[in-house]
Protein backbone atom coordinates (compact mmCIF):
# COMPACT_ATOMS: atom_id res chain seq x y z
CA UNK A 1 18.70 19.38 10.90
CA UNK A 2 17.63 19.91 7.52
CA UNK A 3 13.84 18.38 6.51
CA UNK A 4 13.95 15.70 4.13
CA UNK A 5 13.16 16.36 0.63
CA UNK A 6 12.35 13.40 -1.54
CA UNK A 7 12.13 14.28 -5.14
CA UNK A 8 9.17 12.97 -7.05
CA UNK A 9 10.25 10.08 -9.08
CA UNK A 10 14.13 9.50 -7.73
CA UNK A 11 13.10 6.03 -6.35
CA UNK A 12 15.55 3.83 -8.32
CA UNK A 13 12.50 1.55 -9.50
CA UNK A 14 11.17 3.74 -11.05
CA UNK A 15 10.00 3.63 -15.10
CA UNK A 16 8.11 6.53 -15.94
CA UNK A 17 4.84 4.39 -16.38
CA UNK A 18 5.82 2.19 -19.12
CA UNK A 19 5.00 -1.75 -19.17
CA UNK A 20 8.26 -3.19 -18.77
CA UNK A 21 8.73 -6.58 -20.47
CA UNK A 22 8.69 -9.30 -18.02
CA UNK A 23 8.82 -13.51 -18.30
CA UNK A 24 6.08 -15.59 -17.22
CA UNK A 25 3.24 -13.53 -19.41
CA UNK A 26 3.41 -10.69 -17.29
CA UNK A 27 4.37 -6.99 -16.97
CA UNK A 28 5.35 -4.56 -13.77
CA UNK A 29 5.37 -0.99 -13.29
CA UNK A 30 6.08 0.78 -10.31
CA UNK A 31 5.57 4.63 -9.87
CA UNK A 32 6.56 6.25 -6.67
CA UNK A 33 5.33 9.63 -6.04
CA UNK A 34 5.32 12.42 -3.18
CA UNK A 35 2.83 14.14 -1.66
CA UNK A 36 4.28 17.29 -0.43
CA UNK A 37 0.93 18.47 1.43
CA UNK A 38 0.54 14.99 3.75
CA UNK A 39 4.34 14.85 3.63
CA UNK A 40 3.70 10.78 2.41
CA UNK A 41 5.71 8.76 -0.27
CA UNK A 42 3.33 7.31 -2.94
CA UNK A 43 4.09 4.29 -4.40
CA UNK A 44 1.98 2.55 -6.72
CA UNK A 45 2.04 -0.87 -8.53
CA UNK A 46 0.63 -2.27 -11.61
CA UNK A 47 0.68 -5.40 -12.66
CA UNK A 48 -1.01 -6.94 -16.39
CA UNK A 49 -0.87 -10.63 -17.08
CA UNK A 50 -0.74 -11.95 -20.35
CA UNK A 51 -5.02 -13.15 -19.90
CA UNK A 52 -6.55 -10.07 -18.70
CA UNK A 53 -7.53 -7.45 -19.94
CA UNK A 54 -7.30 -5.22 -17.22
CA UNK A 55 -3.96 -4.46 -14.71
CA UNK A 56 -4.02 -5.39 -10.92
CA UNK A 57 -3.04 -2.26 -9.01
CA UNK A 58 -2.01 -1.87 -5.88
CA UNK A 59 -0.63 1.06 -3.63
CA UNK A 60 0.75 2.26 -0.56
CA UNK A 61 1.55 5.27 1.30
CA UNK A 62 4.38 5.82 3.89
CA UNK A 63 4.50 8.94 6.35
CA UNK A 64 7.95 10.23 6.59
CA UNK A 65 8.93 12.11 9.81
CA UNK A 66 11.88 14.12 9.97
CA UNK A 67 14.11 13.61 13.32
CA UNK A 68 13.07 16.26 14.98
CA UNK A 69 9.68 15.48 14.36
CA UNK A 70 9.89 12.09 15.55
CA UNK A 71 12.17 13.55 18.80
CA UNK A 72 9.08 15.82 19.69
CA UNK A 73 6.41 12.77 19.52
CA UNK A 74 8.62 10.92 21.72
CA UNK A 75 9.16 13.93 24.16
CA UNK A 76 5.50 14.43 24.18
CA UNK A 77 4.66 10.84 24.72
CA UNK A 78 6.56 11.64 28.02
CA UNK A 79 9.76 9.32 26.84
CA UNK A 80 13.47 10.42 27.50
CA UNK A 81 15.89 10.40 24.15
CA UNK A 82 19.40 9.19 25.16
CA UNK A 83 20.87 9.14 22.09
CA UNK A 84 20.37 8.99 17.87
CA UNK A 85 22.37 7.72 15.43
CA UNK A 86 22.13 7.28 11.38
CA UNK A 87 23.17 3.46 11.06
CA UNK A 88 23.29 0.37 13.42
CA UNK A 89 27.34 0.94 13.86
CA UNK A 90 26.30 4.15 15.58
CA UNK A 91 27.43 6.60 12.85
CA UNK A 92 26.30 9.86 14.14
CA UNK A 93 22.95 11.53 13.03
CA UNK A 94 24.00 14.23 10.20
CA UNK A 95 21.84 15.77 7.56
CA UNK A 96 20.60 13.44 5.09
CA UNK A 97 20.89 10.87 6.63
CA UNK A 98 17.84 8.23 5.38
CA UNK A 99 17.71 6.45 8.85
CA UNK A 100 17.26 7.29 12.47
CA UNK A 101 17.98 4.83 15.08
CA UNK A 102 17.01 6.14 18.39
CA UNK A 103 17.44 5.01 21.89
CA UNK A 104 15.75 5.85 25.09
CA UNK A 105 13.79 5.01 27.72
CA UNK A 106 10.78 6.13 30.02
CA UNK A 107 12.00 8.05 33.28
């Protein structure tokens, strides 16, 4: 299986940095990142209110794993792997696929 490439920036949130005009007297960006040494997604969030000065940011970081990564932590965590699938109908596990359901059990 193919590792999984994210593309800095294709997030569908995301808007290049600029204060978006929001109701209530306040304003929210989101920028979402990749870090292709510490294989993380990025994602950071500011927001401004209409009486500050300054923006409230926020961030987060989320490890992604590719399957066969996550198959080997399981295998080493002594953990059997009956099956994997991509969705919770039990479409098979294919390349690209942006979920991994897996089922197993301890022998």
């Amino acid at each position: 299986m193919a590792p999984f490439q994210p593309t800095v920036g294709a997030a569908p949130e995301r808007q290049d940095g600029h204060w978006g005009q929001a109701r209530g007297g306040w304003a929210i960006t989101r920028d979402i990142g990749w870090d292709p040494v510490r294989q993380r997604m990025i994602r950071q969030t500011r927001t401004r209110y209409a009486d500050r000065m300054d923006a409230v940011c926020t961030s987060s970081s989320v490890r992604l794993y590719t399957p066969a990564e996550l198959l080997a932590m399981l295998g080493h965590a002594g953990l059997h792997v009956d099956a994997t699938f991509s969705s919770y109908r039990g479409q098979a596990l294919a390349d690209g696929s942006d979920r991994i359901i897996i089922i197993g059990h301890r022998p």
